[in-house]
Protein backbone atom coordinates (compact mmCIF):
# COMPACT_ATOMS: atom_id res chain seq x y z
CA UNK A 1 15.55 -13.02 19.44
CA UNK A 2 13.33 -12.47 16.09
CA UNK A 3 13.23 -15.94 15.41
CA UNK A 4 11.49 -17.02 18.83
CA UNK A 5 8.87 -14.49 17.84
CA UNK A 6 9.71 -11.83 20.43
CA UNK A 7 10.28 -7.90 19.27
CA UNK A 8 13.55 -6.99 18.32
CA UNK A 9 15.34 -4.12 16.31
CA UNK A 10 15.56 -4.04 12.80
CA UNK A 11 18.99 -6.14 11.59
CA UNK A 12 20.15 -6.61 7.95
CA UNK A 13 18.84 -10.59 8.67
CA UNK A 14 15.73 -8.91 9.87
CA UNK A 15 14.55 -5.92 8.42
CA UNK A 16 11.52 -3.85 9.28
CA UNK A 17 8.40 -5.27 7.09
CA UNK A 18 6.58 -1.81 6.00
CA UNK A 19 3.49 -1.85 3.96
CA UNK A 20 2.72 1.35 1.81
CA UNK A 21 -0.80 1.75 1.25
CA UNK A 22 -1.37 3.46 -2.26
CA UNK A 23 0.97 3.30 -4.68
CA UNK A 24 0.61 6.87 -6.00
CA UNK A 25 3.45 9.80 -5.49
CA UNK A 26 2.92 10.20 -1.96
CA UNK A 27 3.32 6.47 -1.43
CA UNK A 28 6.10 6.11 -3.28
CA UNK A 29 8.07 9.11 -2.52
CA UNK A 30 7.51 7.23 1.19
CA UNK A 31 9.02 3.91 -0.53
CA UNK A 32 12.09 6.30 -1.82
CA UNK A 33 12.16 8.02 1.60
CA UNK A 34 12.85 4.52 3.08
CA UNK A 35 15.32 3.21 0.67
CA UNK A 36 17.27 6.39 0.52
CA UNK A 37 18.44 5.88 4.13
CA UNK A 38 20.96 3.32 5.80
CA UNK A 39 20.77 3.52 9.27
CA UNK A 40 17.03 1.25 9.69
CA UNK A 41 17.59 -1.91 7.40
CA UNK A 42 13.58 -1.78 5.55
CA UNK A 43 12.10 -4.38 3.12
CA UNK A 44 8.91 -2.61 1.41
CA UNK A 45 5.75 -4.05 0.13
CA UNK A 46 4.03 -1.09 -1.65
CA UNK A 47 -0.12 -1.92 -1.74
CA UNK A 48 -2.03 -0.70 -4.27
CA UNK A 49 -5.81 -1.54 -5.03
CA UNK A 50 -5.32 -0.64 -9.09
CA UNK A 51 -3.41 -3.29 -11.06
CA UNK A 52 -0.90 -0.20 -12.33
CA UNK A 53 0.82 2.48 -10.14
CA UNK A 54 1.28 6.04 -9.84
CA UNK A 55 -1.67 6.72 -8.59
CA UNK A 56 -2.86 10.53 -9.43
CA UNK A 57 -0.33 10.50 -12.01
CA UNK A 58 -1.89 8.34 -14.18
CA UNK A 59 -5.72 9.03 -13.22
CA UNK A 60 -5.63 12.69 -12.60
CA UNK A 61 -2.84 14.63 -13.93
CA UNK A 62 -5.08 15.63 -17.68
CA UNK A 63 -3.61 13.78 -20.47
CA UNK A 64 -3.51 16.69 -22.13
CA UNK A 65 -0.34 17.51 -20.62
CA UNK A 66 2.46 15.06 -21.19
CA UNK A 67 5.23 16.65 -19.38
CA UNK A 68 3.62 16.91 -16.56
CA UNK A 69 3.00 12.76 -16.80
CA UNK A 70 6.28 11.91 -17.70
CA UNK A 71 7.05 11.76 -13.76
CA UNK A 72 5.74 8.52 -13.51
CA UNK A 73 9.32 7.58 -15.83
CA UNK A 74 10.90 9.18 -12.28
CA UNK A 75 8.37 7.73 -10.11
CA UNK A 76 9.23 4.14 -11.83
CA UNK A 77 13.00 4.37 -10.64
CA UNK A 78 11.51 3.89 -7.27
CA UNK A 79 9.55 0.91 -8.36
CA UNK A 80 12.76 -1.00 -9.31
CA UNK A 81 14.45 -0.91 -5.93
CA UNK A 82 15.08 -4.50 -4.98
CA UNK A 83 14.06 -3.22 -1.17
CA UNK A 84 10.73 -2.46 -2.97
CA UNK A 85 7.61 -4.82 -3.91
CA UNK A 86 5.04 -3.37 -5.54
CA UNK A 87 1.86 -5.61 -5.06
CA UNK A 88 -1.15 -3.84 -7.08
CA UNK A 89 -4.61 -5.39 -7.38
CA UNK A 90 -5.00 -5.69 -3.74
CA UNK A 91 -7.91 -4.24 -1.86
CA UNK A 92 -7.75 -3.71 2.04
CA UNK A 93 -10.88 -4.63 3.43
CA UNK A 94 -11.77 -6.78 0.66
CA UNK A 95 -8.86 -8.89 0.23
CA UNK A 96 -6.83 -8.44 2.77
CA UNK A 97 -8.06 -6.68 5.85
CA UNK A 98 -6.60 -3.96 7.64
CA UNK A 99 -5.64 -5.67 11.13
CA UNK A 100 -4.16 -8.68 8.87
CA UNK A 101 -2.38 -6.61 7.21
CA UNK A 102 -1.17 -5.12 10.08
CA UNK A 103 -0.12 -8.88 11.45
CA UNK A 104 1.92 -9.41 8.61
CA UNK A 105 4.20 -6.35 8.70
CA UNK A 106 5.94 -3.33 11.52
CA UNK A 107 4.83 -0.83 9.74
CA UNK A 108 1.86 0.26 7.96
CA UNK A 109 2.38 3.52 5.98
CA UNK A 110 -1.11 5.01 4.47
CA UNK A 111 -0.65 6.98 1.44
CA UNK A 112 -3.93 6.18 -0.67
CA UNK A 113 -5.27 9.61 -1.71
CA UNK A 114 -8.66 11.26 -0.83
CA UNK A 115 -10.65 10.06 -3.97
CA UNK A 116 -14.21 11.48 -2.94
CA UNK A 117 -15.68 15.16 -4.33
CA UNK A 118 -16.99 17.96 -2.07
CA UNK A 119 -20.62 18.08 -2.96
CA UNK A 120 -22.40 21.94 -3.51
CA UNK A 121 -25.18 21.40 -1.24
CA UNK A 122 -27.76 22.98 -3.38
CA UNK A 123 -31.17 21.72 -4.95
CA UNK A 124 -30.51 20.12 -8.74
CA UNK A 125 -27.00 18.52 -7.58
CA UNK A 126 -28.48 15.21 -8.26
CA UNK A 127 -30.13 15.66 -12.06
CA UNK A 128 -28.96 13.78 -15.06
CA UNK A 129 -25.95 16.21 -16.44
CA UNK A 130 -24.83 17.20 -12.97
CA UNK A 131 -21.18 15.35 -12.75
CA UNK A 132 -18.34 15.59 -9.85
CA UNK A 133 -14.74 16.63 -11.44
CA UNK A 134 -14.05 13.59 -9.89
CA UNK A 135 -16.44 11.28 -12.11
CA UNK A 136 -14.76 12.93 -15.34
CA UNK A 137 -11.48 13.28 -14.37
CA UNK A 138 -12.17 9.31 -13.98
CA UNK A 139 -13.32 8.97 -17.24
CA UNK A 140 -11.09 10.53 -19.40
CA UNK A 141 -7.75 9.34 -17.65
CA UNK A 142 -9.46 5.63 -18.23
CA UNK A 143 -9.91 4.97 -14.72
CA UNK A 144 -10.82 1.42 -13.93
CA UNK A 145 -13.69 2.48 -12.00
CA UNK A 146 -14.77 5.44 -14.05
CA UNK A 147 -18.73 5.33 -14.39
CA UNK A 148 -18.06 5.25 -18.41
CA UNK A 149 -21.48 5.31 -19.45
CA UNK A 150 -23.20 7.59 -17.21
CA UNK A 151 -20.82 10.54 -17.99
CA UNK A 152 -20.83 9.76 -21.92
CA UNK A 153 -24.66 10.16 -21.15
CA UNK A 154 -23.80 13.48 -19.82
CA UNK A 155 -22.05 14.80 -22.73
CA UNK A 156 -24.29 13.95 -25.69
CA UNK A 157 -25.63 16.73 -26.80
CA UNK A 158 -23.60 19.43 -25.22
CA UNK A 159 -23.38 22.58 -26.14
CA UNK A 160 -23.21 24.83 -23.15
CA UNK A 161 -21.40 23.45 -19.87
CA UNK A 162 -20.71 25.46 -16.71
CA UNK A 163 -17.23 24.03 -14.13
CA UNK A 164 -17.78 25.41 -10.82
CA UNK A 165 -14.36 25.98 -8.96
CA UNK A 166 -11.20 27.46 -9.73
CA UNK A 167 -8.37 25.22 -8.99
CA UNK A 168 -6.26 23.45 -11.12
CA UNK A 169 -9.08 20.44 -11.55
CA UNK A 170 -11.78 22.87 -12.98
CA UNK A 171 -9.22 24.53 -15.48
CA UNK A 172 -8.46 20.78 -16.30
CA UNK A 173 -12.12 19.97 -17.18
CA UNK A 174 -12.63 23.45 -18.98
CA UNK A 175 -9.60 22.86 -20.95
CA UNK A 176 -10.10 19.13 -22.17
CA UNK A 177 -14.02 20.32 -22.95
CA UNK A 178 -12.77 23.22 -25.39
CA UNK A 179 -10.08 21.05 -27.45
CA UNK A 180 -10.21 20.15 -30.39
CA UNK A 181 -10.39 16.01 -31.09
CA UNK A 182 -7.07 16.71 -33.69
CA UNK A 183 -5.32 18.38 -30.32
CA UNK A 184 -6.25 14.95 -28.29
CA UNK A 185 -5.37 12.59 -30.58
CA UNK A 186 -2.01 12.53 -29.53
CA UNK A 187 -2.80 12.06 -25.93
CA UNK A 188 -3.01 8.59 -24.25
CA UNK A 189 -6.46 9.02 -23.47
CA UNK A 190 -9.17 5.55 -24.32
CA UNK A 191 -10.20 6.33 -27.71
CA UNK A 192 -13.45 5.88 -26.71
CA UNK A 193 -12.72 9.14 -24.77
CA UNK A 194 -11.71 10.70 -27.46
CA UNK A 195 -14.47 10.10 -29.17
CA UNK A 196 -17.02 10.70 -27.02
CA UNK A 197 -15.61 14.65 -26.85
CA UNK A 198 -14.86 15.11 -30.37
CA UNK A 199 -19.36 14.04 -30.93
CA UNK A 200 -19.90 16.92 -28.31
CA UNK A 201 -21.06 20.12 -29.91
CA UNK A 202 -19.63 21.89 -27.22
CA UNK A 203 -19.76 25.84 -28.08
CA UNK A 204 -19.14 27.27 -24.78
CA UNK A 205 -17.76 26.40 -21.44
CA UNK A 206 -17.90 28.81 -18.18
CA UNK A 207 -15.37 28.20 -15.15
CA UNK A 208 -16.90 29.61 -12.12
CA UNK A 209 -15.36 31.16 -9.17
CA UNK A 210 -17.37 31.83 -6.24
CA UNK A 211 -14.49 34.77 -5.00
CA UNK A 212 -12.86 36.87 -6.67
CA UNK A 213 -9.99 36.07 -9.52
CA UNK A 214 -7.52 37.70 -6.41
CA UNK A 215 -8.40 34.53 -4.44
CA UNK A 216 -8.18 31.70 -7.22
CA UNK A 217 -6.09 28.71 -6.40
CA UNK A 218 -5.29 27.88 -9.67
CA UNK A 219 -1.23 28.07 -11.32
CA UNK A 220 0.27 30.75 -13.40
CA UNK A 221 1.08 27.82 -15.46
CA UNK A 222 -2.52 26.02 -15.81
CA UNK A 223 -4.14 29.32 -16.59
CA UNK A 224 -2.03 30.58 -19.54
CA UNK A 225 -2.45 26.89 -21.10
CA UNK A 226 -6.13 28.34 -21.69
CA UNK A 227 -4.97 30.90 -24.05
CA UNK A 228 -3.06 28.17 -25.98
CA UNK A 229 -6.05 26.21 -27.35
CA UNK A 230 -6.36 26.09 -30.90
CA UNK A 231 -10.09 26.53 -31.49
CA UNK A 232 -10.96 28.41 -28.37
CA UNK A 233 -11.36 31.99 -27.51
CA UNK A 234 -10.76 32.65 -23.55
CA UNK A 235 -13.36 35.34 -22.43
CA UNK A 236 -12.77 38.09 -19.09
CA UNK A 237 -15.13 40.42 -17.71
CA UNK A 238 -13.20 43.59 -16.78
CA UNK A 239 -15.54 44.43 -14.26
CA UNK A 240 -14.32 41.36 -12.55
CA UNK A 241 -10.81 42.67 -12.48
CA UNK A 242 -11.48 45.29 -10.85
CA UNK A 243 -10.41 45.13 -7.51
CA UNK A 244 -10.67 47.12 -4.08
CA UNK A 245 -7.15 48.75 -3.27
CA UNK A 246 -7.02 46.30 -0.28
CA UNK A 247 -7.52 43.44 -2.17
CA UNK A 248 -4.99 44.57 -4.86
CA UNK A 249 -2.38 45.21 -1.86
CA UNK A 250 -2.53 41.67 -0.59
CA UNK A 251 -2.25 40.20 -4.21
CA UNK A 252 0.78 42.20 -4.80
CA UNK A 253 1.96 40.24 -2.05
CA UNK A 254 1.21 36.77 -3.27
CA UNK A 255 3.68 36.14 -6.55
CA UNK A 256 0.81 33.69 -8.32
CA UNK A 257 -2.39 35.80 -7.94
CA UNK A 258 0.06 38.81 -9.54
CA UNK A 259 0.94 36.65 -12.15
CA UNK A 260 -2.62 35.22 -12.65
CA UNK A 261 -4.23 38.99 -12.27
CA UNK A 262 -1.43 39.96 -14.94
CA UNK A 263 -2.90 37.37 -17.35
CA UNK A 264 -6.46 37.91 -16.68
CA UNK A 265 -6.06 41.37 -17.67
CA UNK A 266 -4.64 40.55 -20.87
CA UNK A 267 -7.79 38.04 -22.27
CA UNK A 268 -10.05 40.81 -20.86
CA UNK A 269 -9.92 42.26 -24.34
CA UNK A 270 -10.42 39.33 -26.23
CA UNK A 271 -13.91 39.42 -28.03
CA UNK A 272 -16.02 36.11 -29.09
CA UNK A 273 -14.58 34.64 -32.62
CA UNK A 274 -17.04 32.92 -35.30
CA UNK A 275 -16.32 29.45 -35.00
CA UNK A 276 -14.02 29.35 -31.86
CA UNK A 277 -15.42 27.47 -28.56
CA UNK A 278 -16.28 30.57 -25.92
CA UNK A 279 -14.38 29.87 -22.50
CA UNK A 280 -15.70 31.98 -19.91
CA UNK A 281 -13.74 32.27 -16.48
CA UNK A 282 -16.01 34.17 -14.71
CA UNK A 283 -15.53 35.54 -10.75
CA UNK A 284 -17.89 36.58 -7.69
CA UNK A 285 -20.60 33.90 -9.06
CA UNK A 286 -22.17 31.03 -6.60
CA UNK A 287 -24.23 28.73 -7.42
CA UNK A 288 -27.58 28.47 -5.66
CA UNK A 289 -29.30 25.93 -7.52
CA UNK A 290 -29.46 23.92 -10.75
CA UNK A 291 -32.19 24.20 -12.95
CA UNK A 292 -34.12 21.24 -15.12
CA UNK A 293 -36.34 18.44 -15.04
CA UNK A 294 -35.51 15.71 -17.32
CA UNK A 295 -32.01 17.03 -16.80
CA UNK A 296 -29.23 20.02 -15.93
CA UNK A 297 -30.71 23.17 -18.56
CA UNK A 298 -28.90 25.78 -16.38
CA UNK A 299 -27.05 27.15 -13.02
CA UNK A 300 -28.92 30.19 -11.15
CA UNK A 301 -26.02 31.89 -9.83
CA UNK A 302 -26.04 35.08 -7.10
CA UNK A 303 -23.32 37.88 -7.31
CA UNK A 304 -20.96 37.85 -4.65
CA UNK A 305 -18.38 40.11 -2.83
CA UNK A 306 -15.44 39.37 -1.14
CA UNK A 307 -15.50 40.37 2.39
CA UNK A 308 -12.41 41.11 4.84
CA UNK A 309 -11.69 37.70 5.82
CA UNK A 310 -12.18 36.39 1.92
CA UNK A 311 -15.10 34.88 2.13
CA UNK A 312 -17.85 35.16 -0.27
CA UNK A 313 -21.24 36.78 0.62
CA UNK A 314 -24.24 37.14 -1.37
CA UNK A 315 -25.51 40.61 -2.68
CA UNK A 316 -29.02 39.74 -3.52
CA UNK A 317 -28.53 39.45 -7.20
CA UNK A 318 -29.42 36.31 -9.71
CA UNK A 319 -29.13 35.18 -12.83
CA UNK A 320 -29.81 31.90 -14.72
CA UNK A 321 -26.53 30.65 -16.67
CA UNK A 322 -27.36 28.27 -19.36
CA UNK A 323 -25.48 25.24 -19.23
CA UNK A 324 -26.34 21.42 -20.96
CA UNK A 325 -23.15 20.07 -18.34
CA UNK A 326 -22.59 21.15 -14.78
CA UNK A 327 -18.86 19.84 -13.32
CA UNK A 328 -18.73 20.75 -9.66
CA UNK A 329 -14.99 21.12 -8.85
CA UNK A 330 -14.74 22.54 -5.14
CA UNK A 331 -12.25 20.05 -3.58
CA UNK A 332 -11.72 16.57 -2.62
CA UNK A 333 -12.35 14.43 0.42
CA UNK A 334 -10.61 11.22 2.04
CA UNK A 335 -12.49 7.78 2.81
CA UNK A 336 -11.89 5.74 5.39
CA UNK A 337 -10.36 1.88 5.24
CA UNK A 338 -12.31 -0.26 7.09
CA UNK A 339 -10.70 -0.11 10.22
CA UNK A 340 -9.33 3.60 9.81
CA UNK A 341 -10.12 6.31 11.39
CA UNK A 342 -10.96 9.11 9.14
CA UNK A 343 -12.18 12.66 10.21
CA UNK A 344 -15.47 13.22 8.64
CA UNK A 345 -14.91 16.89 7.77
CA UNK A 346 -11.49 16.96 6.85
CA UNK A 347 -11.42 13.83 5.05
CA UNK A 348 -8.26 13.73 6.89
CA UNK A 349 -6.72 10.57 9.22
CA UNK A 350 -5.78 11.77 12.25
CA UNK A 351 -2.14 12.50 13.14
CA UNK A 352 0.64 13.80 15.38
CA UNK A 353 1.23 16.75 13.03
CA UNK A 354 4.33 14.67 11.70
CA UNK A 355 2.15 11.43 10.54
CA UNK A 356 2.01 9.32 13.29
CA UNK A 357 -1.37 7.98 13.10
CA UNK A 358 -3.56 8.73 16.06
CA UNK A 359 -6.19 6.72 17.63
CA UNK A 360 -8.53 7.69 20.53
CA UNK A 361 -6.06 10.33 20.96
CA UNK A 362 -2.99 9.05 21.22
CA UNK A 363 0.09 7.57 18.67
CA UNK A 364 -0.79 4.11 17.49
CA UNK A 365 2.32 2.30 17.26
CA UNK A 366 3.29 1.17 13.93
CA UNK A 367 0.87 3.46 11.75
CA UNK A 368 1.24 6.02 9.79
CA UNK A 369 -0.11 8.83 6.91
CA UNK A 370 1.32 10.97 4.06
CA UNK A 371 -0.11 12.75 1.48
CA UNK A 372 -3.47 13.89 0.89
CA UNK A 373 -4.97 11.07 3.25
CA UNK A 374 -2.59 12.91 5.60
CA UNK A 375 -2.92 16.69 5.03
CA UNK A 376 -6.04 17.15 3.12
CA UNK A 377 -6.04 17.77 -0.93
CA UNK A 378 -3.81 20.45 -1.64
CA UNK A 379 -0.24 21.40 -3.40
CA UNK A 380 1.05 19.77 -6.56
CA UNK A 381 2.66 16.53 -6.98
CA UNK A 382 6.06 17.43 -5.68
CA UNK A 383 4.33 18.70 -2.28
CA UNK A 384 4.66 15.23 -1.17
CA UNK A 385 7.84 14.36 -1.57
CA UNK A 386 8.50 16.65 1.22
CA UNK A 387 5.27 15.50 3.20
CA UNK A 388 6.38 12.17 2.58
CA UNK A 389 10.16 12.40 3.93
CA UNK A 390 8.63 14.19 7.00
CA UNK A 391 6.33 11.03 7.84
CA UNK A 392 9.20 8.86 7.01
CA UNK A 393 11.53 9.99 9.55
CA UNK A 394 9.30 10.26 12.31
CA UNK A 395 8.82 5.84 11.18
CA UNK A 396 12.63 5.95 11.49
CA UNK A 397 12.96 7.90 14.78
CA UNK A 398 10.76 5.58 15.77
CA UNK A 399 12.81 2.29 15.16
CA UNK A 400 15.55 4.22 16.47
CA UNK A 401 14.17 4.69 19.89
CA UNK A 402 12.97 1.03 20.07
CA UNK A 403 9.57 1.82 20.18
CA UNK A 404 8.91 0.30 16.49
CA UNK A 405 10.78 -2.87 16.53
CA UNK A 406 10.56 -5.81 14.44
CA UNK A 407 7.85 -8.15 15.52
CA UNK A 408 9.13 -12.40 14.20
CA UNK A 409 8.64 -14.81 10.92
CA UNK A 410 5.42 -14.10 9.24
CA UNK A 411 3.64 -15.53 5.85
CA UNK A 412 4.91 -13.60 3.00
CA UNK A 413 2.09 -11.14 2.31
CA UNK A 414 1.66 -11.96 -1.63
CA UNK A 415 1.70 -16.23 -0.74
CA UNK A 416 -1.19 -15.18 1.65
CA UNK A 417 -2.76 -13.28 -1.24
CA UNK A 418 -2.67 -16.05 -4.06
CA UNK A 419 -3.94 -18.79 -1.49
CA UNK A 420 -6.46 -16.81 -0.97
CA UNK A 421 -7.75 -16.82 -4.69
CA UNK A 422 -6.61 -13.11 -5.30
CA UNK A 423 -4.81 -11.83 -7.90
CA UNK A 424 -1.66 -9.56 -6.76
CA UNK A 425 -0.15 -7.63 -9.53
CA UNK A 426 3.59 -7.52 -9.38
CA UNK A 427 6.15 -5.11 -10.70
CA UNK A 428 6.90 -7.73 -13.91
CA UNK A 429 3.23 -8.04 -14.26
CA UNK A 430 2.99 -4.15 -14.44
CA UNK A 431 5.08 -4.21 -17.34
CA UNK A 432 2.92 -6.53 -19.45
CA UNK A 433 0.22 -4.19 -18.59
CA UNK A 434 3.12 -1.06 -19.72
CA UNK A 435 3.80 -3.11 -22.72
CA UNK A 436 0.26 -3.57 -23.66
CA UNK A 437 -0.67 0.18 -23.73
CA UNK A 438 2.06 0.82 -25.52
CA UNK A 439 1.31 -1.55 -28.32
CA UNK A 440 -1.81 -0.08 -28.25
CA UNK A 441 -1.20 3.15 -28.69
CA UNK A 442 1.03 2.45 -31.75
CA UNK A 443 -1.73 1.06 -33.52
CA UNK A 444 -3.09 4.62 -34.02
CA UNK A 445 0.38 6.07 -33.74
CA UNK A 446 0.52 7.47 -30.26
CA UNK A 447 3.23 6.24 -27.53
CA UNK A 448 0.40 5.55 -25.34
CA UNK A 449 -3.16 4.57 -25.44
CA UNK A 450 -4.30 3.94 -21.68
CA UNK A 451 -6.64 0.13 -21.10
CA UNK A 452 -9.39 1.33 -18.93
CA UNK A 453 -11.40 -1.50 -17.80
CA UNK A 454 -9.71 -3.96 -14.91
CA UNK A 455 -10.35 -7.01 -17.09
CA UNK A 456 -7.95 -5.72 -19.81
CA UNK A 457 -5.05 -4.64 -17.48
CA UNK A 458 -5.92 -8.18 -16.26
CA UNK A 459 -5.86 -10.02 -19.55
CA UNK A 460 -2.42 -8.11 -20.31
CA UNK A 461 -1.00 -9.85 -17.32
CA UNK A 462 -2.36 -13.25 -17.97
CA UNK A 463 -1.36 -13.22 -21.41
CA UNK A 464 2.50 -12.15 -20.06
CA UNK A 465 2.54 -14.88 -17.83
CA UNK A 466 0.94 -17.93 -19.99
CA UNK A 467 4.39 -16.58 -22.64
């Protein structure tokens, strides 16, 4: 029986106790996964470190595009399953660690994101005006950890700034540095944000890509929003577009490089405008090495080609692009919980191809990964709704068989929590923090104006609760 403390299967008295670490889309489309189904009675507890969910939603996805962060308003529906506690402001490793969190549940689900950059490996990376996408996208999503003043440093004075990559993060960063403050206004960006870009002189940004334009990873979608920008002029070599007929036959197969090719083609005639910010996407270029002393004054580039297998070789030729700002954008990696087993060069947790967490080999019983912590940082949101379901039923095939069972009384995890001295956010406590911002933001009109440091999303709460 449960209630002598021996293993039994999940009953509608006793439901399987499954934590969710990370409480962004893959995490909760795990939580919705879970609820969705009948068969494996669940209760949820869904872990977040950040007082506020959503997770890349709310701290990646660029401000700058509204639609695209309206799925949090889906996400949310999630959120207010009665199977479903969120518990935000919780560490693991700090607060809580892994193998008690792992005594006070079945199941632990990890969905919490690969948050580190990919570094260049070349000499400069380190100087003053040398930034990670990661470190901006931080910034101006108001990120509670965003290092605030170091990349404010980074952008007085700008005029020239150079992104290096050519996903859907670098077109991000070359987008938000070319608009206009009157076009961010209405965004729910800090206004110190805001501000910081509108004091820029920025005059011309450069989005590298080490391959060719054939082999970009960025969306149809993202790129066209380039050509949309009121006071920007988006710049194409032709000589880039011109591809070898083997190249061209494999992007005719591939529906997005067509499309991006297709829209490439068309800026290659635009011509530099008096007054308009220069945006430069620019292919076959590699960084070898950041120039300055004091600081970043420019990015020595050598001319690529593409070879058979797409990579990108060197040809032996250099130049020096000027650039005030470098933004290295050339992928993501995971970090390891303490007590996690990450692998170093995938940035990856090791799994069963499903999610079933593997350690020393082998299926650990009880753990398991979705999302980017599980398949490395790739796809849109709605790529891990699917990644997500997949994990999820391999957790229910697994209470199924009997080998995931449901292991006695416990402490309830958020008591444990608050005797501790800790400070667990709760769903109720979330929507102080919701109703907060959006207070905020209607004090300069806007629907939205994101609090960026802990202590405020804090104070929100504590001023809900003392009501």
């Amino acid at each position: 029986m449960v209630d002598d403390g021996s293993p039994a299967p999940p009953s509608t008295g006793h439901p399987l106790r499954v934590a969710i670490v990370g409480a962004g889309p893959a995490g909760i489309y795990a939580a919705d996964a879970l609820t969705r189904q009948s068969d494996v009675p669940v209760a949820i507890d869904l872990l977040d470190r950040l007082p506020t969910p959503f997770g890349l939603v709310r701290h990646g996805i660029a401000p700058d595009h509204p639609k695209m962060r309206a799925i949090r308003d889906t996400l949310h529906r999630s959120l207010d399953d009665p199977l479903v506690r969120f518990v935000g402001n919780v560490e693991i490793g700090t607060d809580l660690s892994l193998a008690e969190l792992r005594a006070h549940v079945d199941a632990v689900v990890y969905t919490y994101g690969a948050a580190l950059d990919r570094r260049l490996g070349i000499e400069g990376e380190d100087l003053p005006g040398s930034l990670a996408a990661t470190d901006v996208v931080a910034w101006y999503t108001g990120h509670p950890d965003a290092d605030r003043a170091r990349v404010e440093s980074a952008l007085t004075g700008v005029r020239s700034a150079v992104v290096v990559g050519v996903g859907n993060v670098a077109l991000d960063v070359g987008r938000i540095l070319a608009r206009t403050a009157a076009e961010l206004e209405p965004t729910d960006m800090p206004q110190h944000v805001i501000d910081a870009l509108a004091a820029a002189p920025v005059e011309e940004v450069t989005v590298l890509g080490r391959r060719g334009p054939a082999q970009a990873t960025f969306t149809t979608q993202e790129l066209r929003e380039l050509g949309e920008l009121a006071a920007a002029t988006v710049l194409v070599d032709p000589a880039d577009l011109e591809l070898d007929p083997d190249t061209e036959a494999r992007a005719a197969t591939d529906r997005n490089a067509t499309r991006n090719l297709a829209v490439l083609r068309e800026w290659s005639a635009h011509t530099p405008a008096a007054g308009r910010t220069r945006l430069r996407l620019r292919f076959y270029a590699r960084p070898v090495r950041l120039l300055g002393t004091d600081r970043v004054t420019g990015v020595e580039v050598e001319r690529t080609a593409v070879d058979g297998d797409g990579r990108a070789v060197g040809t032996g030729e250099f130049e020096v692009i000027p650039a005030d700002l470098v933004v290295r954008s050339v992928g993501y990696l995971g970090t390891p919980l303490p007590g996690l087993p990450v692998d170093q060069r995938s940035g990856t947790v090791p799994h069963d191809g499903i999610g079933r967490v593997l350690r020393d080999g082998r299926p650990s019983t009880g753990e398991y990964a979705a999302g980017w912590i599980k398949r490395g940082p790739s796809g849109v949101v709605g790529h891990n709704k699917h990644d997500a379901r997949e994990t999820v039923a391999g957790l229910l095939a697994d209470a199924a068989d009997g080998s995931l069972r449901v292991h006695g009384e416990r402490d309830d995890l958020v008591r444990t929590l608050q005797a501790r001295g800790a400070e667990p956010v709760l769903l109720e406590d979330w929507r102080a923090i919701d109703a907060a911002e959006q207070e905020l933001g209607a004090t300069r009109g806007r629907a939205r104006t994101t609090l960026h440091e802990r202590e405020a999303l804090m104070a929100a709460v504590r001023a809900a609760t003392a009501r």
